[in-house]
N, C-alpha and C. Protein backbone atom coordinates (compact mmCIF):
# COMPACT_ATOMS: atom_id res chain seq x y z
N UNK A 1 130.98 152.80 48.18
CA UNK A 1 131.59 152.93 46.88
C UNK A 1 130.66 152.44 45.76
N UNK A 2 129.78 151.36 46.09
CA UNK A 2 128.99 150.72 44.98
C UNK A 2 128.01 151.58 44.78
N UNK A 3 127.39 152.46 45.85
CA UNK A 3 126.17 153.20 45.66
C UNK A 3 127.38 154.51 44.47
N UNK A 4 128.07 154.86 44.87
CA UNK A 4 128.81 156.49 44.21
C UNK A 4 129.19 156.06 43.05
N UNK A 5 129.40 154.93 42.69
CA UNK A 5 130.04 154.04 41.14
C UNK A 5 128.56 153.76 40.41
N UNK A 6 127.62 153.53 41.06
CA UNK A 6 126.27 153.42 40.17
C UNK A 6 125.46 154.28 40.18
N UNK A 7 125.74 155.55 40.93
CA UNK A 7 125.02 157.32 40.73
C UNK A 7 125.85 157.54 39.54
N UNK A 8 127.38 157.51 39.57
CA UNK A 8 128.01 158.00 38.44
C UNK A 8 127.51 157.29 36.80
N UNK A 9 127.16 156.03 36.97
CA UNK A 9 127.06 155.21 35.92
C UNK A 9 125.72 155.78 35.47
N UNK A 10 124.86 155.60 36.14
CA UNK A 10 123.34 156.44 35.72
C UNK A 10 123.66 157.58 35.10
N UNK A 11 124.21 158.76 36.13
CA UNK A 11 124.42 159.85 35.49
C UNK A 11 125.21 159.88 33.61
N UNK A 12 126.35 159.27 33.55
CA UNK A 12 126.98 158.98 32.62
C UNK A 12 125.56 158.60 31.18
N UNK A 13 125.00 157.68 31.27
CA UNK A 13 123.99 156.82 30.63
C UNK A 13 122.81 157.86 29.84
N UNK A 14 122.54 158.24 31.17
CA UNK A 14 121.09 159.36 31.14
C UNK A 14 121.64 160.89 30.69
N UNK A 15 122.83 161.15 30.95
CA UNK A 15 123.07 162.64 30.94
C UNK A 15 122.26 163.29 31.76
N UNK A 16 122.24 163.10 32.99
CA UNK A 16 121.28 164.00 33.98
C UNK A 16 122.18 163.32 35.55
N UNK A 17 122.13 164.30 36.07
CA UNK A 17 122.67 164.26 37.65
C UNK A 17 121.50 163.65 38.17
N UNK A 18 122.26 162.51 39.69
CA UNK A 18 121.70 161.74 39.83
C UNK A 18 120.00 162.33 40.80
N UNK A 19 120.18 163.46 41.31
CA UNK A 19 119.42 164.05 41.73
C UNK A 19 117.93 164.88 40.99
N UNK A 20 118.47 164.55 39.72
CA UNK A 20 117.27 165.09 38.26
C UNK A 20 117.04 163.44 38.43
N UNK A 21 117.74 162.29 38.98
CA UNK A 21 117.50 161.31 38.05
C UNK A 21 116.28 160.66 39.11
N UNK A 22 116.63 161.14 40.25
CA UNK A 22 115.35 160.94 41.40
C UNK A 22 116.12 159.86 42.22
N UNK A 23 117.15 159.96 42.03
CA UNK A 23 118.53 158.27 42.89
C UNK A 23 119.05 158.92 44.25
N UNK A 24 117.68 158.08 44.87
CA UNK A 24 118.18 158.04 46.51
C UNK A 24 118.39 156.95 47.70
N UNK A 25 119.05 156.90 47.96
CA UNK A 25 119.45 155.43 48.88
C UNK A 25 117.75 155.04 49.86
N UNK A 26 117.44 154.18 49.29
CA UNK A 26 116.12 154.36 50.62
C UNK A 26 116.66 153.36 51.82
N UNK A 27 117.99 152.17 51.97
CA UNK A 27 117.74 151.63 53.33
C UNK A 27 119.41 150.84 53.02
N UNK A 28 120.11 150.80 53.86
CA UNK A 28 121.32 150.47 54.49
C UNK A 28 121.70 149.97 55.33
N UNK A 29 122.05 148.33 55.68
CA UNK A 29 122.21 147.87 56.91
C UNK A 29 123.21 146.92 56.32
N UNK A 30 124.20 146.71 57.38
CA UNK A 30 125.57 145.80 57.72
C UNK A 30 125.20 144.55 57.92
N UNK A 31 125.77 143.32 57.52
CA UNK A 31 125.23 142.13 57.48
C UNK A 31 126.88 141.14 57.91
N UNK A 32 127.76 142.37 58.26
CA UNK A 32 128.90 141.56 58.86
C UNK A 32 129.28 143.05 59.73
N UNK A 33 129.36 142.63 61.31
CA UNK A 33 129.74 143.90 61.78
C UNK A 33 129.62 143.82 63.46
N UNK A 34 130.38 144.40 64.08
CA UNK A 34 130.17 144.14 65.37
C UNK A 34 130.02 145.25 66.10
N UNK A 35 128.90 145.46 67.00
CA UNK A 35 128.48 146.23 67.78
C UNK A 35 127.81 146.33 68.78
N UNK A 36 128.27 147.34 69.71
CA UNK A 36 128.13 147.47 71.32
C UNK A 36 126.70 147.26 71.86
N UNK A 37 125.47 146.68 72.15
CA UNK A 37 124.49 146.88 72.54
C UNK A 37 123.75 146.69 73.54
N UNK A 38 122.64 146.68 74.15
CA UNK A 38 122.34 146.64 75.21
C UNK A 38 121.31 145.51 75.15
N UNK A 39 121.30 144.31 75.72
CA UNK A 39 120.38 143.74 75.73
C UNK A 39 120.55 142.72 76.96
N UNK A 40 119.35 142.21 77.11
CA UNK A 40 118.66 141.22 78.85
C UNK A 40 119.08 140.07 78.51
N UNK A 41 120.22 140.22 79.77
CA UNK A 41 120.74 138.70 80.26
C UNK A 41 120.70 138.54 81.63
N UNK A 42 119.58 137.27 82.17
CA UNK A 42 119.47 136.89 82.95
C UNK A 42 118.42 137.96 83.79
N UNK A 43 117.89 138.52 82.84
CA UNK A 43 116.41 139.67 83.21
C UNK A 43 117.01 140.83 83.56
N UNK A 44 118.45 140.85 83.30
CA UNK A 44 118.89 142.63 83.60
C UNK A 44 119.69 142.85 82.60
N UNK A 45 119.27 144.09 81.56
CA UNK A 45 120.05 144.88 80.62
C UNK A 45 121.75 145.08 80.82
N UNK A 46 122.44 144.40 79.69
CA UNK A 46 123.51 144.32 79.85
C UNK A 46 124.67 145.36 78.86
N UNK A 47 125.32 145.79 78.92
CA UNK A 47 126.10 146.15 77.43
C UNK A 47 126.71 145.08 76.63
N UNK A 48 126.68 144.34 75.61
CA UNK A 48 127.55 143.26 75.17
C UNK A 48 127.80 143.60 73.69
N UNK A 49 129.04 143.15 73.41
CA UNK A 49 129.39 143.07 71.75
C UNK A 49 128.70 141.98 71.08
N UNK A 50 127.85 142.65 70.16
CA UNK A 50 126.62 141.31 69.16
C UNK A 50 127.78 141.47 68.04
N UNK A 51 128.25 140.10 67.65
CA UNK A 51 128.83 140.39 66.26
C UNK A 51 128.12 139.88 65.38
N UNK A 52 127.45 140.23 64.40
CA UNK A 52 126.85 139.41 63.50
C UNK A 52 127.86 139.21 62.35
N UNK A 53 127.60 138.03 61.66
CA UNK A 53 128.56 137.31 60.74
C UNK A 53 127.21 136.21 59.74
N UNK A 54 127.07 137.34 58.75
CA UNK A 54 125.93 136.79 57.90
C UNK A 54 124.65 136.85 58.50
N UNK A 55 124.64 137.67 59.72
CA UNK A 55 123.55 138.12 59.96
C UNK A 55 122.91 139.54 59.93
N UNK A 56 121.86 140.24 60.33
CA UNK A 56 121.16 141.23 60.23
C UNK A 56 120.56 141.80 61.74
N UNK A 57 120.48 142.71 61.72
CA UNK A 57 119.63 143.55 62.36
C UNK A 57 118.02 143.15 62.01
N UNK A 58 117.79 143.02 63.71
CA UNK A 58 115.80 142.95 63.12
C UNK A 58 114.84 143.14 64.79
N UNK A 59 115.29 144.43 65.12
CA UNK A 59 114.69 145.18 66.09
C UNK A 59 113.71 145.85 65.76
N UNK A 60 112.99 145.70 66.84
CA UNK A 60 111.31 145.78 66.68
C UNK A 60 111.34 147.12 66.67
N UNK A 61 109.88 147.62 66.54
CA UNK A 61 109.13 148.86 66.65
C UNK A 61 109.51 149.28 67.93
N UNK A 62 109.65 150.78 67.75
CA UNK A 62 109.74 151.79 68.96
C UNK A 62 111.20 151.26 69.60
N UNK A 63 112.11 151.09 69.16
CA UNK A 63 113.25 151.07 69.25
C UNK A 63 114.42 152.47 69.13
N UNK A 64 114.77 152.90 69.81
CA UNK A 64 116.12 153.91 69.63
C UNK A 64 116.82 153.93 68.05
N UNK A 65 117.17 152.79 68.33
CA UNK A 65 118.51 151.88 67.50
C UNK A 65 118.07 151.70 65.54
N UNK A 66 116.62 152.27 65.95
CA UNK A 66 115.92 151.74 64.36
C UNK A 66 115.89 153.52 63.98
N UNK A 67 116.36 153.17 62.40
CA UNK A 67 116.35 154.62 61.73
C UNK A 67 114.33 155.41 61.99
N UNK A 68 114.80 156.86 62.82
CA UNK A 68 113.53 157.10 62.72
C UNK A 68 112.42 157.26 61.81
N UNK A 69 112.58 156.96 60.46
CA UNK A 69 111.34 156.79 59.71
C UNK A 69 110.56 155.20 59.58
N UNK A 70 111.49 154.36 60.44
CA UNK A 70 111.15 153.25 60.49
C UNK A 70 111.14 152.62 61.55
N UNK A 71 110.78 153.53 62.55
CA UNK A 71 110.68 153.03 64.01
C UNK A 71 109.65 152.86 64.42
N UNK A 72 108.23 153.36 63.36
CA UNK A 72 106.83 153.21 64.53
C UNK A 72 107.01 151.27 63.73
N UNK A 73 107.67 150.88 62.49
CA UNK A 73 106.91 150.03 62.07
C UNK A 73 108.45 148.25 62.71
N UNK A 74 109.45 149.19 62.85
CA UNK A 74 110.70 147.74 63.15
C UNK A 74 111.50 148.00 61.74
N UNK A 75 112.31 147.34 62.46
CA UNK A 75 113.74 147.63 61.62
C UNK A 75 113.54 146.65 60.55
N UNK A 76 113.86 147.39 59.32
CA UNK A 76 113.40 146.76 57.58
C UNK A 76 114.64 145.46 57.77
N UNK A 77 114.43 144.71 57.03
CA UNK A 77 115.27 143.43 57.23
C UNK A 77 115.51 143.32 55.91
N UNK A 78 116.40 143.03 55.33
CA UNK A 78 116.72 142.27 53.61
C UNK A 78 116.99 141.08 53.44
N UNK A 79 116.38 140.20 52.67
CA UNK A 79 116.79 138.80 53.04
C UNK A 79 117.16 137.99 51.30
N UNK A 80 118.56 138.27 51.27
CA UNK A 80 118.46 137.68 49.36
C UNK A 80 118.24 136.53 49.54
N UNK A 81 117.83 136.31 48.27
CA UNK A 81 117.75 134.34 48.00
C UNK A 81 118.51 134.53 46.89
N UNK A 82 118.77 134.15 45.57
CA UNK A 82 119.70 133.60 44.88
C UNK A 82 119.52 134.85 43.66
N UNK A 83 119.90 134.55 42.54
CA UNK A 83 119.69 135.44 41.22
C UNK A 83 118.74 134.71 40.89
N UNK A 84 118.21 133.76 41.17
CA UNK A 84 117.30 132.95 40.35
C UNK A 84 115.93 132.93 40.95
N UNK A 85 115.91 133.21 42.35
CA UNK A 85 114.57 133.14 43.50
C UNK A 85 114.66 134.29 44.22
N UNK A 86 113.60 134.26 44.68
CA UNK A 86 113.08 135.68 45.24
C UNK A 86 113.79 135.94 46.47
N UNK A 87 113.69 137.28 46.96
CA UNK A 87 114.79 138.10 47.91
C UNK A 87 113.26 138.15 48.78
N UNK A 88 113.36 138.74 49.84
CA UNK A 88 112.16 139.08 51.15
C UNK A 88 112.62 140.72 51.88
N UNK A 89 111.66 141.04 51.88
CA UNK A 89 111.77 142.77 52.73
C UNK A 89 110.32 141.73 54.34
N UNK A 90 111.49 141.65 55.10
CA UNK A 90 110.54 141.57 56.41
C UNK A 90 110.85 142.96 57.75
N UNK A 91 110.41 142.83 58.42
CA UNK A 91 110.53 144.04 59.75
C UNK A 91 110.52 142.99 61.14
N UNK A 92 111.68 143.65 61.82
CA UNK A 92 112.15 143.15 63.18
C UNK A 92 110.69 143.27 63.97
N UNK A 93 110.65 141.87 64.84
CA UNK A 93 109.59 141.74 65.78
C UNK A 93 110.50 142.07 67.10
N UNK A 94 109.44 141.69 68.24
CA UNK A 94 109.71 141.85 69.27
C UNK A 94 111.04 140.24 70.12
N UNK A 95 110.08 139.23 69.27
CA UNK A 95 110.65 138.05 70.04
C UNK A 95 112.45 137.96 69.76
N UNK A 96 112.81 139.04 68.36
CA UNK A 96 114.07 138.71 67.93
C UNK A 96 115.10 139.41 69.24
N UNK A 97 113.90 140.24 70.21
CA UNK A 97 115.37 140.88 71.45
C UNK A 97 115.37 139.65 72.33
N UNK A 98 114.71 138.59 72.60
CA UNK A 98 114.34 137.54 73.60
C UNK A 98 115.21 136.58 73.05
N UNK A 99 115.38 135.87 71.76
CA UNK A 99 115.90 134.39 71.37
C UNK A 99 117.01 135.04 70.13
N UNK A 100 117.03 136.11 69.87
CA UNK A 100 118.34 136.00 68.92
C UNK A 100 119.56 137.69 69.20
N UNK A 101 119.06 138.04 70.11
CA UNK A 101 119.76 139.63 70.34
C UNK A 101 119.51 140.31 68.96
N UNK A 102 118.55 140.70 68.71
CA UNK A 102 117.79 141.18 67.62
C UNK A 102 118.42 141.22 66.50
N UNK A 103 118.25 139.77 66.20
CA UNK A 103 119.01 139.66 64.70
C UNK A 103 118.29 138.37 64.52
N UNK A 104 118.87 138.13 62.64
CA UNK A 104 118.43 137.21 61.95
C UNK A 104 118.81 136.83 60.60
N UNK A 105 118.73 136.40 60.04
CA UNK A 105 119.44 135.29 58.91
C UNK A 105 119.53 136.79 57.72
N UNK A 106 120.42 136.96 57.21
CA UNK A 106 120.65 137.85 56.17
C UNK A 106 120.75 137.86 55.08
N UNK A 107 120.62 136.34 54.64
CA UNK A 107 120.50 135.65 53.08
C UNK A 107 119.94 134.30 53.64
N UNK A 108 119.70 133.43 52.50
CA UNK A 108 119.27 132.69 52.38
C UNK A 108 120.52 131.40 52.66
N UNK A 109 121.82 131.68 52.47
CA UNK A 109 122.89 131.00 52.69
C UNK A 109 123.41 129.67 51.74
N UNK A 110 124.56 129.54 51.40
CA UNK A 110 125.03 128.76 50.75
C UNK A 110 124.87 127.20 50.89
N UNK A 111 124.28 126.42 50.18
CA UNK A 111 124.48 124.94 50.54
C UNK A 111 125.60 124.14 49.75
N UNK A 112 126.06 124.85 48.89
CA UNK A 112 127.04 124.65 48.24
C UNK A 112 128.52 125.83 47.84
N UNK A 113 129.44 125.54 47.84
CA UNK A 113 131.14 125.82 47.85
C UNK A 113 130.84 126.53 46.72
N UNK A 114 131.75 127.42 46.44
CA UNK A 114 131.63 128.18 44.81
C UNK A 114 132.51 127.27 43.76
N UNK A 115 133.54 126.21 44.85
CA UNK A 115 134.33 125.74 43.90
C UNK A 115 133.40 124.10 43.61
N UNK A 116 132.61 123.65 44.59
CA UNK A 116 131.47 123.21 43.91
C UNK A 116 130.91 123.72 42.92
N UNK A 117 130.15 124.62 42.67
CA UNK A 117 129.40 125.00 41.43
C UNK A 117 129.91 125.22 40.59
N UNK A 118 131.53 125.67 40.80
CA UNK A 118 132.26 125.31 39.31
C UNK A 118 132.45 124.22 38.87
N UNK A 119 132.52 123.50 39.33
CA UNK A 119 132.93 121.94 38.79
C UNK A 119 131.95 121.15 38.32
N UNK A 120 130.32 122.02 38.72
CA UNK A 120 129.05 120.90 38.78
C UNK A 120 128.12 122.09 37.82
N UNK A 121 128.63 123.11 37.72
CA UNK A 121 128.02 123.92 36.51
C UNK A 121 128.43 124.42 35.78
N UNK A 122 127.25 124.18 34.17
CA UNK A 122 127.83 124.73 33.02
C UNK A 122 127.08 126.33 33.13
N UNK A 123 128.24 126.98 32.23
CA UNK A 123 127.19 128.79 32.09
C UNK A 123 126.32 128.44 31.43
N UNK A 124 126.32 127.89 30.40
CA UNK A 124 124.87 128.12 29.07
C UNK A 124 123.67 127.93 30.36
N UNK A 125 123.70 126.29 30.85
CA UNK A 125 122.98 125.59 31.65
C UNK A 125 122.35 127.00 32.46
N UNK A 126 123.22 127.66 33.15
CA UNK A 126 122.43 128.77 34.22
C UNK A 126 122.20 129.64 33.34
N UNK A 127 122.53 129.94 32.86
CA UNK A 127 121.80 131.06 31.77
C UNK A 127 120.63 130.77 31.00
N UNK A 128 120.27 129.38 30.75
CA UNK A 128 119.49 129.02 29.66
C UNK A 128 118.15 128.76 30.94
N UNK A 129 118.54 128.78 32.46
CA UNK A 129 117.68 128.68 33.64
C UNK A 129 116.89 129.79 33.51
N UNK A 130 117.56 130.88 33.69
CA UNK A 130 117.32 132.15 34.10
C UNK A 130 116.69 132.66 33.16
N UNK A 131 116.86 132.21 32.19
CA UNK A 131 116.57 133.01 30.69
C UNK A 131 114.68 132.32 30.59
N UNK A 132 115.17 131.21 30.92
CA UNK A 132 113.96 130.44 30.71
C UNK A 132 112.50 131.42 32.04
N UNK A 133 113.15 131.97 33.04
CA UNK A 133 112.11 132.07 34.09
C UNK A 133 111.99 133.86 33.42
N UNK A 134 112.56 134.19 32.72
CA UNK A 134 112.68 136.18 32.39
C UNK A 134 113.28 136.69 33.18
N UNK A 135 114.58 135.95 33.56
CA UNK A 135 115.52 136.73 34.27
C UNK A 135 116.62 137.42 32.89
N UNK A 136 116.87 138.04 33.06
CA UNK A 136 117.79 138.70 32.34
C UNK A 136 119.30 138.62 32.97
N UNK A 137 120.43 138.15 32.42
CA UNK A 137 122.08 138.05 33.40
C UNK A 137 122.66 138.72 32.60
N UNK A 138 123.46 139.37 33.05
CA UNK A 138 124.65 140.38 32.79
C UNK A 138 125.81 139.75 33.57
N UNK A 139 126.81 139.04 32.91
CA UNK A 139 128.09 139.24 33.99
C UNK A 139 129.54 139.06 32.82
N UNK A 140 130.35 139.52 33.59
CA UNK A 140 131.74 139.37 33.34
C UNK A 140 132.49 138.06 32.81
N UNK A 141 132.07 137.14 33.60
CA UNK A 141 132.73 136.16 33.61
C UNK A 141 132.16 134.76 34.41
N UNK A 142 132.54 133.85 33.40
CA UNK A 142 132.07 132.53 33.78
C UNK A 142 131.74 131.87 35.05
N UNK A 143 132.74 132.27 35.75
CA UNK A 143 132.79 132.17 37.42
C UNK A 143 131.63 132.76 38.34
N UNK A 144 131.47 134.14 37.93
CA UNK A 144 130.45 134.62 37.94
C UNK A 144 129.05 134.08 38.18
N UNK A 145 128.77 133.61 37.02
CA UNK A 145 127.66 132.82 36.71
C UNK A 145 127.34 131.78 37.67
N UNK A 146 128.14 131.03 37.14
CA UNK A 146 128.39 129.48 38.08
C UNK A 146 128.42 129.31 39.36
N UNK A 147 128.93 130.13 39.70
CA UNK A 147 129.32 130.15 41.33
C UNK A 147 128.29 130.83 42.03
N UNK A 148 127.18 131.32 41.48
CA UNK A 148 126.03 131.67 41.89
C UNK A 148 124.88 131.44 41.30
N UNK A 149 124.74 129.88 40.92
CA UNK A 149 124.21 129.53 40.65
C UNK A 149 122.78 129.18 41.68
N UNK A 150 121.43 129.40 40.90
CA UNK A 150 120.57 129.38 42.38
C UNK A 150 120.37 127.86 43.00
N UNK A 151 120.96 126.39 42.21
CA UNK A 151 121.03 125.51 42.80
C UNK A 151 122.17 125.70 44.18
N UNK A 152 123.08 126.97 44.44
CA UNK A 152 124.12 126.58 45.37
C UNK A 152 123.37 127.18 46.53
N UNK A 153 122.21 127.37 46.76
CA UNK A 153 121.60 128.43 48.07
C UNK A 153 120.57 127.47 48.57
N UNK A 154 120.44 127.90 49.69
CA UNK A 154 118.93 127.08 50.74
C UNK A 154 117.89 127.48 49.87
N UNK A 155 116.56 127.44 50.32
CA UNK A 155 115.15 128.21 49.84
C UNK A 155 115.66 129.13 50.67
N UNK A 156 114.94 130.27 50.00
CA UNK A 156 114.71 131.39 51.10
C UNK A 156 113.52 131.41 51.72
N UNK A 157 112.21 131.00 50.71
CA UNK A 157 111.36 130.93 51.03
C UNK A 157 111.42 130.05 53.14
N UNK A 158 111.50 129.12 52.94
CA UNK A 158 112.53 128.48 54.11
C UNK A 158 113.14 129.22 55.00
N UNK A 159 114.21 129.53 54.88
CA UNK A 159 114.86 130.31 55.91
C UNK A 159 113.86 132.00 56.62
N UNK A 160 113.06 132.36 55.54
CA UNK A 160 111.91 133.63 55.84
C UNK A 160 111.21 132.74 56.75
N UNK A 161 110.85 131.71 56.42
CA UNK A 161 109.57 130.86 57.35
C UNK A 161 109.85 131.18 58.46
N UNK A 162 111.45 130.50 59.15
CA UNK A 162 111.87 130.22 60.39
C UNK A 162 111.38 131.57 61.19
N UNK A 163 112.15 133.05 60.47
CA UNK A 163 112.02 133.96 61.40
C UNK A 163 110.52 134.23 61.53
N UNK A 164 109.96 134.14 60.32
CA UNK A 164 108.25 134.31 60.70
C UNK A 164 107.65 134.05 61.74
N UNK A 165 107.94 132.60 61.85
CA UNK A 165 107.04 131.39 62.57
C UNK A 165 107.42 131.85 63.92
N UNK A 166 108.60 132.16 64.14
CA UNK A 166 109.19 132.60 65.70
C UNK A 166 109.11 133.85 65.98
N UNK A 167 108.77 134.58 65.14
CA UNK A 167 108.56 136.20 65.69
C UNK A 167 109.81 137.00 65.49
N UNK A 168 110.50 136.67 64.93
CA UNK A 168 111.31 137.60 65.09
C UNK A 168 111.39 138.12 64.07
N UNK A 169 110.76 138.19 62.63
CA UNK A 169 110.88 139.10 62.07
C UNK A 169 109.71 138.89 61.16
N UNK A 170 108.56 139.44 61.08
CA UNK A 170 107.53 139.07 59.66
C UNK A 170 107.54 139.91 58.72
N UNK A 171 106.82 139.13 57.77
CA UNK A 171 107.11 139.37 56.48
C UNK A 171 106.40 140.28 55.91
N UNK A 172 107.31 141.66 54.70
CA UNK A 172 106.44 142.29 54.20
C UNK A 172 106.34 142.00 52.94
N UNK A 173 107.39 141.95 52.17
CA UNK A 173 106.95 141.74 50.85
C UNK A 173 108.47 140.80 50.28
N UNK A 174 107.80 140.06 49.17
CA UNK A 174 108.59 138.91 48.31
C UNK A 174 109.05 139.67 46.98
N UNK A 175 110.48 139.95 46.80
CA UNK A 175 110.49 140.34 45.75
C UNK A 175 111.09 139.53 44.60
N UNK A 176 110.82 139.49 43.30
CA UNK A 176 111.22 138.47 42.01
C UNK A 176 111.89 139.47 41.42
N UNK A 177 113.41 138.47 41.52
CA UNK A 177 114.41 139.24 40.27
C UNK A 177 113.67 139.21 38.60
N UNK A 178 114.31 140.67 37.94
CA UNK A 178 113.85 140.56 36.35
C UNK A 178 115.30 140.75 36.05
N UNK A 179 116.30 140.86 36.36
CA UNK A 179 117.93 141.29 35.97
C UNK A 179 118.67 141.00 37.14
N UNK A 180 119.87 140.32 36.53
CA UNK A 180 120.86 140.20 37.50
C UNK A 180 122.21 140.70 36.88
N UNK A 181 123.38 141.14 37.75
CA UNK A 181 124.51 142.03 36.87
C UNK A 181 125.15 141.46 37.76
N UNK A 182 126.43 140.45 37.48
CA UNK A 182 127.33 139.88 38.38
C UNK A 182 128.89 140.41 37.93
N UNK A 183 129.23 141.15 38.98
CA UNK A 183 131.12 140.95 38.29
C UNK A 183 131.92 140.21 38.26
């Protein structure tokens, strides 16, 4: 729905269909979801339900299971960090079918409650953050703001390390927010 609500919004803006506008989904993966798969327990291939719950997909190269334009290289991984710090594009290794049933951290994760950051943040304060680094914020509402504030998240930088260091997923590229749009 979010992708068909922001083709329409482009289109609306630009006066041009989203297909003049060059708007194509390049990558899509579930980060809460449970599914049937096959993986080695006890050195023999098993069928088992992986549920991930804030986690990701991060299966290696030459995999079935990985969309084929991205199978000679492993399954693209997304890893947000906050509105305020950088997000990570890494690719599934091999070690993630051995120590995690090919998965891995899917954000950077909360260290703080949202009803913490309301109580412990002002908007100007995160805005006057963001504003300060050339982030640009767009949102609705106060809550908004606050409650995603980038003091309430781990590093990501951090949490990317872990899967690095262990193989299960390395890193391709670091990306830096210039806009954030919260509802």
């Amino acid at each position: 729905m979010i992708t068909h609500w922001t083709r329409k919004s482009f289109e609306r803006v630009f006066k041009q269909s989203e297909s003049d506008l060059g708007m194509q989904l390049v990558y899509d993966v579930a980060h809460n979801i449970a599914k049937i798969e096959e993986h080695k327990i006890d050195g023999r291939l098993k069928p088992v339900v992986v549920h991930r719950k804030g986690a990701t997909r991060a299966f290696p190269a030459n995999r079935d299971e990985v969309p084929a334009k991205y199978r000679d290289l492993g399954q693209p991984v997304l890893v947000p960090g906050s509105m305020g710090t950088g997000s990570w594009i890494l690719l599934g290794k091999e070690n993630s079918m051995n120590i995690t049933f090919g998965s891995t951290a899917h954000g950077a994760g909360r260290m703080m409650s949202r009803t913490k950051a309301r109580r412990n943040f002002k908007e100007h304060e995160v805005k006057k953050s963001l504003s300060d680094k050339g982030i640009f914020l767009k949102s609705l509402t106060r809550d908004g703001v606050v409650e995603e504030t980038p003091q309430a998240y781990k590093d990501v930088d951090a949490v990317v390390n872990v899967s690095h260091e262990l193989g299960i997923a390395t890193k391709v590229a670091k990306l830096v927010p210039i806009g954030v749009i919260k509802g």
